[in-house]
Structure formats: C-alpha cells, structure tokens
Protein backbone atom coordinates (compact mmCIF):
# COMPACT_ATOMS: atom_id res chain seq x y z
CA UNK A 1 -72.15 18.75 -93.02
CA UNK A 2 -74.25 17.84 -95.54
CA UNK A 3 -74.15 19.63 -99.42
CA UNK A 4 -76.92 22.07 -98.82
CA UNK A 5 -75.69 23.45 -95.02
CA UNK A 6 -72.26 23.55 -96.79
CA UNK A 7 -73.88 26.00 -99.23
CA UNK A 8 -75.74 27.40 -96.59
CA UNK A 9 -72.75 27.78 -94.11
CA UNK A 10 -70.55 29.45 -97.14
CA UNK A 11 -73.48 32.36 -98.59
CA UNK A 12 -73.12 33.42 -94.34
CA UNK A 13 -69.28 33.20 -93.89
CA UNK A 14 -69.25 35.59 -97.49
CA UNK A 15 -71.95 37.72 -96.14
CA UNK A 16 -70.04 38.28 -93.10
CA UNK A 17 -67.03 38.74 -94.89
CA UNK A 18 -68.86 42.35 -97.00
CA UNK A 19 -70.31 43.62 -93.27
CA UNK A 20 -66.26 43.31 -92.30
CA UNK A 21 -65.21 45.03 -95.35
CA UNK A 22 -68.05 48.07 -94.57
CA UNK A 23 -66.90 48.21 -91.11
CA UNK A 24 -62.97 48.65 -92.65
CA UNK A 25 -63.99 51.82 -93.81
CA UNK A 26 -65.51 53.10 -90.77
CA UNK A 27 -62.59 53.50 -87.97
CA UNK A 28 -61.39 56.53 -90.32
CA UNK A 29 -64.44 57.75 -90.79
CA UNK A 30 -65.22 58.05 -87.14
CA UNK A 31 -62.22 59.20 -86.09
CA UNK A 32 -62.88 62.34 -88.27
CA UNK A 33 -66.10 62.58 -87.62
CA UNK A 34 -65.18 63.01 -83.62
CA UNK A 35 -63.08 65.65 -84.08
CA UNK A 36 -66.10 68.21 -84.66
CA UNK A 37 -69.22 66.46 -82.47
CA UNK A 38 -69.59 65.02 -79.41
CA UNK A 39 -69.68 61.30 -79.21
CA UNK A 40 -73.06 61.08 -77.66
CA UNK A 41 -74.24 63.40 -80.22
CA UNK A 42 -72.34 61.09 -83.19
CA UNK A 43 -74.43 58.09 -82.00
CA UNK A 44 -77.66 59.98 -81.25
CA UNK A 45 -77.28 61.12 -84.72
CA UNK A 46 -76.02 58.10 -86.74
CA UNK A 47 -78.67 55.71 -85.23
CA UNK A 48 -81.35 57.88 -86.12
CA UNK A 49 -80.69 57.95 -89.69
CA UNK A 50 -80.53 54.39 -89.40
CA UNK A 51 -83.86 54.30 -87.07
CA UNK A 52 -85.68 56.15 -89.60
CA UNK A 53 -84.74 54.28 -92.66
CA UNK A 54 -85.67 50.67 -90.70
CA UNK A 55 -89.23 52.38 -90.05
CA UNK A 56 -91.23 50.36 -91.91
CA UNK A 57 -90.00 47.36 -90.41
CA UNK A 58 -90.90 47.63 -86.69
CA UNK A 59 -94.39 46.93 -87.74
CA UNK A 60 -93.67 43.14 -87.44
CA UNK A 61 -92.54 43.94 -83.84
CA UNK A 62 -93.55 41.80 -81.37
CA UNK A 63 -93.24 40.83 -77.80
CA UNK A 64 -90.37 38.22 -78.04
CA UNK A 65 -88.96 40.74 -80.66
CA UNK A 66 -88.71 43.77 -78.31
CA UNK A 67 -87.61 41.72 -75.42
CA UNK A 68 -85.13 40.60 -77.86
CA UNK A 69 -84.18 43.67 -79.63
CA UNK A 70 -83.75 45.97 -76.53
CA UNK A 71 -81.07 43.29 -75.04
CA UNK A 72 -79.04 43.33 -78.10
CA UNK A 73 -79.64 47.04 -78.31
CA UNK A 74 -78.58 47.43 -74.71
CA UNK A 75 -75.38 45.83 -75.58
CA UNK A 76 -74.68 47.24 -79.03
CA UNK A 77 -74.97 51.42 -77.19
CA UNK A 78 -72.86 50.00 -74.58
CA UNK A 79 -70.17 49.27 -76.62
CA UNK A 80 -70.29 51.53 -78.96
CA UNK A 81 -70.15 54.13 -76.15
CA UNK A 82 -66.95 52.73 -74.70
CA UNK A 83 -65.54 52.77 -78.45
CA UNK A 84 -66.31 56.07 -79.60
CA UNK A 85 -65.48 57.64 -76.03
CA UNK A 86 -61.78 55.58 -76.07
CA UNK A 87 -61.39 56.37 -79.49
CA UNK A 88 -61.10 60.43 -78.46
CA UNK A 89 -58.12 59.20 -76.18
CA UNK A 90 -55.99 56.66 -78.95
CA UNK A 91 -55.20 56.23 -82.52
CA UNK A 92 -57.89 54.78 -84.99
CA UNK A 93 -55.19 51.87 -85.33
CA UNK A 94 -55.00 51.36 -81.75
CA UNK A 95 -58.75 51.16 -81.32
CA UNK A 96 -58.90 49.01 -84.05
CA UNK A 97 -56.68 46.24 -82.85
CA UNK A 98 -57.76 46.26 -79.20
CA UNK A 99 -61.44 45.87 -80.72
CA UNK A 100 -60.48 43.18 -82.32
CA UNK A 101 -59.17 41.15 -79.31
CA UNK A 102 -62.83 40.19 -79.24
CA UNK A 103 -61.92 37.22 -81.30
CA UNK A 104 -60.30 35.98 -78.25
CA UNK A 105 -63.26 36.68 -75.73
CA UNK A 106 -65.59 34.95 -77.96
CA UNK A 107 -64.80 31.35 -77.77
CA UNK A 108 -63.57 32.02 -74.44
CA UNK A 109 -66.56 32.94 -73.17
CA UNK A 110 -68.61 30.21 -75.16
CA UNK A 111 -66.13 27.42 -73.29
CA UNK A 112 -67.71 28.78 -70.21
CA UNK A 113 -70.90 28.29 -70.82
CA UNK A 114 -70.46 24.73 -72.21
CA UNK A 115 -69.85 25.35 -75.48
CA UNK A 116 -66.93 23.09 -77.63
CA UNK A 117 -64.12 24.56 -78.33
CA UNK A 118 -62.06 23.27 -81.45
CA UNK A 119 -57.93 23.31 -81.80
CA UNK A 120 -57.90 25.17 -84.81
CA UNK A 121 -59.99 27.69 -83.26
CA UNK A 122 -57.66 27.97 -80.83
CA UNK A 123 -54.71 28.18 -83.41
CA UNK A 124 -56.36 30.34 -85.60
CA UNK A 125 -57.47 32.92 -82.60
CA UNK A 126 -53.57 32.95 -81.68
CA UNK A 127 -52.87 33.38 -85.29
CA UNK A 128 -55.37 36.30 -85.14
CA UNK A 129 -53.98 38.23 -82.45
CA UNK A 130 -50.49 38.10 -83.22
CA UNK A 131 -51.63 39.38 -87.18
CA UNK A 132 -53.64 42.47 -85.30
CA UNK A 133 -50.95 42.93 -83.12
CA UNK A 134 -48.62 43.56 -86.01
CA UNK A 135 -50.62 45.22 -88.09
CA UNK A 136 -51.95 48.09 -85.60
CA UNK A 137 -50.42 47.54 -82.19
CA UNK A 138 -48.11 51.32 -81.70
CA UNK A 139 -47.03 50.79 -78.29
CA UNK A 140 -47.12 51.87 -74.90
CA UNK A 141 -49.50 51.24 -71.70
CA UNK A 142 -52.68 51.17 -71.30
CA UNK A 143 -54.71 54.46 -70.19
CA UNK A 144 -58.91 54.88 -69.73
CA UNK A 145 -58.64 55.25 -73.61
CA UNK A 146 -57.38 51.32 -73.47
CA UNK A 147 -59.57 50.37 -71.11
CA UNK A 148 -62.29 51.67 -72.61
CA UNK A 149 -61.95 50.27 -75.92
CA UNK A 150 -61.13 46.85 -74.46
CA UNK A 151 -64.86 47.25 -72.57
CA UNK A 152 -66.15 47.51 -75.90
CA UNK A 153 -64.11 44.52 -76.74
CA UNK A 154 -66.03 42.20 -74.37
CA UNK A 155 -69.34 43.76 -75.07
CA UNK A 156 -68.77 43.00 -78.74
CA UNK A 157 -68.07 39.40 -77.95
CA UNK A 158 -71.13 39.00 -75.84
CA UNK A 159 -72.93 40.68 -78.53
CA UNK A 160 -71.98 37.76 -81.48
CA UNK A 161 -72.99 35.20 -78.47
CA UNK A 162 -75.98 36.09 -78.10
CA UNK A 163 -76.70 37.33 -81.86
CA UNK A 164 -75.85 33.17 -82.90
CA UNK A 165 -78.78 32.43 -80.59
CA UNK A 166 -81.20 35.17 -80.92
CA UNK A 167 -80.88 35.81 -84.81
CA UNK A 168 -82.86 32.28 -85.84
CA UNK A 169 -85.98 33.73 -83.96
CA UNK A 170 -86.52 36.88 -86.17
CA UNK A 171 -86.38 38.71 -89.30
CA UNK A 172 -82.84 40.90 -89.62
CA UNK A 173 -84.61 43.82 -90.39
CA UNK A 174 -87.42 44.22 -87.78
CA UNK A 175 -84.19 42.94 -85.35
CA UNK A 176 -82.39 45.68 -86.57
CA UNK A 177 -85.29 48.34 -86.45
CA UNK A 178 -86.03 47.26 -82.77
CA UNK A 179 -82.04 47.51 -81.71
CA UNK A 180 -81.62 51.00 -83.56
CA UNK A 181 -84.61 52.79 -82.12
CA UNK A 182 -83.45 51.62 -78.09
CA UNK A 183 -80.19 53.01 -79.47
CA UNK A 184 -81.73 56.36 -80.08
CA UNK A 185 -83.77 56.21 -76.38
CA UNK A 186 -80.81 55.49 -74.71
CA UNK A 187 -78.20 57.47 -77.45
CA UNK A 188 -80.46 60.54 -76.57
CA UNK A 189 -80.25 60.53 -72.66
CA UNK A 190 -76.57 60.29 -73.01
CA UNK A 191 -76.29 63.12 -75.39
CA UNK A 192 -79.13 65.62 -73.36
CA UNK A 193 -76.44 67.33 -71.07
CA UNK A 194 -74.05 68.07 -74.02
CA UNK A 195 -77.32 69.13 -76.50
CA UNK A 196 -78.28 71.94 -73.38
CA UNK A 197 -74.90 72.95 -72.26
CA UNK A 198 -73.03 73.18 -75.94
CA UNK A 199 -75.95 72.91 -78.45
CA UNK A 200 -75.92 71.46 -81.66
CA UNK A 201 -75.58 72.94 -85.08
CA UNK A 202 -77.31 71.44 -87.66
CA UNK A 203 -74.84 73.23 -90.14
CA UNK A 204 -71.68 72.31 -88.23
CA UNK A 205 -72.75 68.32 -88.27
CA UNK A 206 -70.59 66.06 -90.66
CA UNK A 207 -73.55 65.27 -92.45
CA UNK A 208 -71.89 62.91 -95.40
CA UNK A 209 -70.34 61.02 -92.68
CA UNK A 210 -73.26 60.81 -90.82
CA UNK A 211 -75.42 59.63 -93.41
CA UNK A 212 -72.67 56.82 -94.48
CA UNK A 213 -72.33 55.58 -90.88
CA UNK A 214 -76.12 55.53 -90.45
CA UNK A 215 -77.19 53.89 -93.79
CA UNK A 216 -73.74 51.65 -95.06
CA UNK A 217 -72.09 50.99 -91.59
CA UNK A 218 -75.32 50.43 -89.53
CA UNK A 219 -77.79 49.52 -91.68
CA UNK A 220 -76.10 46.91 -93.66
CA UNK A 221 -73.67 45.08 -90.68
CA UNK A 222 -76.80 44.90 -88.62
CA UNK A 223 -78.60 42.77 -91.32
CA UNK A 224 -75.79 41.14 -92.58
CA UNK A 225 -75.03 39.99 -89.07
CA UNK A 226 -78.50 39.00 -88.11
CA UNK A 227 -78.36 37.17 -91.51
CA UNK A 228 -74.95 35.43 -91.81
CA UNK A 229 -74.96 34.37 -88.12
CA UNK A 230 -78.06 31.72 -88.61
CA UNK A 231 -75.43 29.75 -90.47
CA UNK A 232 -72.19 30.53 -89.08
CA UNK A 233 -70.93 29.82 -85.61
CA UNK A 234 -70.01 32.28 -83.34
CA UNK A 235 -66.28 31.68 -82.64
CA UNK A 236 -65.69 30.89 -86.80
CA UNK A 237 -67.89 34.72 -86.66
CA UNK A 238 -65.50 36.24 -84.53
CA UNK A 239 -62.40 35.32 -86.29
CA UNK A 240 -63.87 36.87 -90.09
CA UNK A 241 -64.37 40.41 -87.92
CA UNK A 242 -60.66 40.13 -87.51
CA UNK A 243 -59.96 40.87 -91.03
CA UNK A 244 -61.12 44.20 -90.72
CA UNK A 245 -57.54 46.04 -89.74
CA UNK A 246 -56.95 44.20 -92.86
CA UNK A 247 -59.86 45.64 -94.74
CA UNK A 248 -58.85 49.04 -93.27
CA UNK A 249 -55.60 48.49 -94.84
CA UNK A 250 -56.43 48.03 -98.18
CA UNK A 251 -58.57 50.81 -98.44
CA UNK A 252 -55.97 53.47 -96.94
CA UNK A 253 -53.72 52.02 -99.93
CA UNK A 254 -56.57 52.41 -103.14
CA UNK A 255 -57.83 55.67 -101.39
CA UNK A 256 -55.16 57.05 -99.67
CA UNK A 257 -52.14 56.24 -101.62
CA UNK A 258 -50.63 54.96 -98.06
CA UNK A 259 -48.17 52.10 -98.36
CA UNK A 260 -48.14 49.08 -96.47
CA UNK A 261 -45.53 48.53 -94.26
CA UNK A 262 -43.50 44.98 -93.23
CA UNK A 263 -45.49 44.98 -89.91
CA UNK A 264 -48.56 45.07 -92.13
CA UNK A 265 -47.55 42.91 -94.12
CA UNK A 266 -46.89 39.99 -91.76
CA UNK A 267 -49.91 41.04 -89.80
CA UNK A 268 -52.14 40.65 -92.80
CA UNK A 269 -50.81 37.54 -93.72
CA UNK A 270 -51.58 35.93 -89.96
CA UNK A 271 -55.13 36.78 -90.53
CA UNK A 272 -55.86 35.50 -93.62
CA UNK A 273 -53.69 32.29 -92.38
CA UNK A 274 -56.14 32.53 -89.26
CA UNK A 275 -59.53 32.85 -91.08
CA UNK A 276 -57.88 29.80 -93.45
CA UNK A 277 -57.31 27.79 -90.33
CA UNK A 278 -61.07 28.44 -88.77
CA UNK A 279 -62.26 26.98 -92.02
CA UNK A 280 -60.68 23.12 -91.55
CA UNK A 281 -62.28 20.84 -90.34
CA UNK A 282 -61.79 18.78 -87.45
C-alpha cells in the first residue's frame, strides 16, 4: 500500500467510523419512535424527509445510476422492513446484536464469490461476535422477531457487497437521492393499507425523531457509506459497523446516566480488539 492509498484507505475507515457512531444513536430512537406509528408509516415518513432534502441531486441521474440506485434501494427497504418490523417483537439490544451478525455474513459471502479471505479477518469477525454477544445478547430462542432481524442481517451484508462495487461508479449524493426516492415508491405501497384503514395524524407523528432519522441517520450514513467504501474493503467495512452496540453504549452512559455493566465491558473491549485486529496486515 503505497503512502497516498494509506492516507486514502485511513480518511474512509474514519469516515465510516462517524456513520457508525450516528447509527449508535438510532436503535433508541427507533424503538421510541415505534411505539406511536406504524413501521411502514416510520419509513414512508423518514425517507421522505431524506428524499426531499437529496432533491437537488437526482438531476445528475442517469441510466447506470437508476439501474444502480433502485438495486441498492431494493435492498436497503428490504432490510430495513425486516428491522423495524422485528424490532416491534425484541429489545433494541437484541436487535442490535443480531444486526450486527452481519459482520459474519459479509466475508462469508465474499469467499463465495471468489473473494480472499484473510486470518485476521477471520479472528477479528470471531472477536466481533463474541464482543456483541456480550454486550447485548439477553437470552432465550429465537421467535419471527429473531428471524426477522437476522433477514435484515443478510440483506445488510449483501448491501456493503455490493455498495464496495457500485460506489466507485457514482457520486454519494445522487446514489443516495436515487436509493431514497425507490424507498419512498416502495415505503409508500407498504404503508397504503395502514394510511386507509388507521389514518395518519400529522399531529400525533414524532416529528423530532422523524426529522433526525431522515436528515442525521439517513442522510449522512448513506453518503458516508457511498464515500468511505471506495477506499475501504468490504469485510474490514463490516467489522467498523460492529462498533455500534459500542457506540450505543456510550451514549446511554453521557445521556442517560446508565452504567456499564461487566458484560459490557468485556463486550466492548472484543470489539475494539476486533476492529484493532482487521487493521494488521498480513
């Protein structure tokens, strides 16, 4: 790796590293804002705010952009859907680590496709799970809430696949415009039954939550992904998402005045180990 990739590869490992800190934020966040709206309705609403700020930029659309765009788009509604719709059925901690068993599906799923797959990937993805496992694991079987979530899981880790190959082609923002307004399309047929049956309250929306999912947790990841991913590998990708039960963490402590338990503790202390691990090289 020569001195200027080196630079290159560490400005997209740190700009992954702030979309993982937004996203720490957003498991509470959701989990609140689910408890008054419907989760088609959530994403209906939270990817329009995001659709109508990235406006401006789907006027570099194109057709390798839309082809593009919907397929990641496609993916990103998908999972999201199974998320938010598990995350009615289990804990915000629960969701969190079974999310983040992605980090195992990615370089899995790159090995079958042809791609290398380094020991200390593999070391540090063991180190990874057994940190998440600690830090949010509660217990018990798996129901549809599980099973859900762990869909989401897999879409995620097609997702950062495909993202390492697609992002090089376009501009984050017009990628991010194109993915957000499918999202809406396909956001709003979900959502139609509940909108006539139940209605929708303008007044009874969590509109700061809203806005904060829509602009800081969609808007920014979504660029800082597109971004970060031109330089950083997809399996060394997956493995920086997993510090965001740690993330989570440290925010319910400065925020929350929660305390961090042994369990968290050790857990946090895989992670980092496991993100220190992904950075040797070979």
């Amino acid at each position: 790796m020569t001195a200027i990739s080196a630079k290159t590869h560490q400005k997209g490992t740190l700009l992954l590293l702030l979309v993982t800190l937004i996203w720490g934020t957003s498991f509470p966040v959701l989990k609140d804002a689910l408890s008054s709206i419907h989760p088609a309705v959530l994403i209906v609403v939270r990817y329009s705010i995001a659709a109508i700020a990235l406006l401006p930029w789907l006027r570099q659309a194109n057709r390798q952009l839309l082809r593009d765009g919907v397929l990641l788009g496609t993916i990103l509604f998908l999972e999201t859907m199974c998320a938010l719709t598990g995350l009615e059925a289990i804990s915000a901690s629960r969701s969190a680590f079974i999310v983040g068993l992605n980090v195992i599906a990615v370089p899995l799923l790159g090995a079958l496709i042809g791609r290398p797959l380094p020991r200390r990937i593999l070391v540090a993805t063991g180190l990874a799970v057994i940190g998440m496992s600690a830090m949010s694991w509660d217990g018990g079987g798996f129901d549809v809430g599980d099973v859900l979530t762990l869909a989401s899981a897999l879409g995620i880790a097609v997702y950062i696949l495909l993202l390492e190959a697609i992002a090089p082609r376009h501009e984050p923002l017009s990628l991010a415009a194109v993915q957000v307004w499918f999202i809406v399309l396909l956001g709003g047929i979900w959502a139609l039954p509940e909108i006539v049956h139940q209605g929708v309250s303008v007044s009874e929306l969590p509109l700061p939550a809203l806005l904060y999912l829509g602009l800081v947790v969609t808007v920014g990841p979504l660029w800082g992904q597109a971004t970060g991913q031109r330089w950083v590998p997809a399996h060394e990708a997956a493995l920086i998402y997993t510090l965001e039960p740690v993330f989570a963490t440290l925010f319910s402590i400065l925020l929350l005045d929660e305390s961090l338990s042994l369990n968290g503790a050790i857990g946090a202390a895989c992670i980092l180990m496991a993100t220190a691990v992904s950075r040797l090289r070979e």
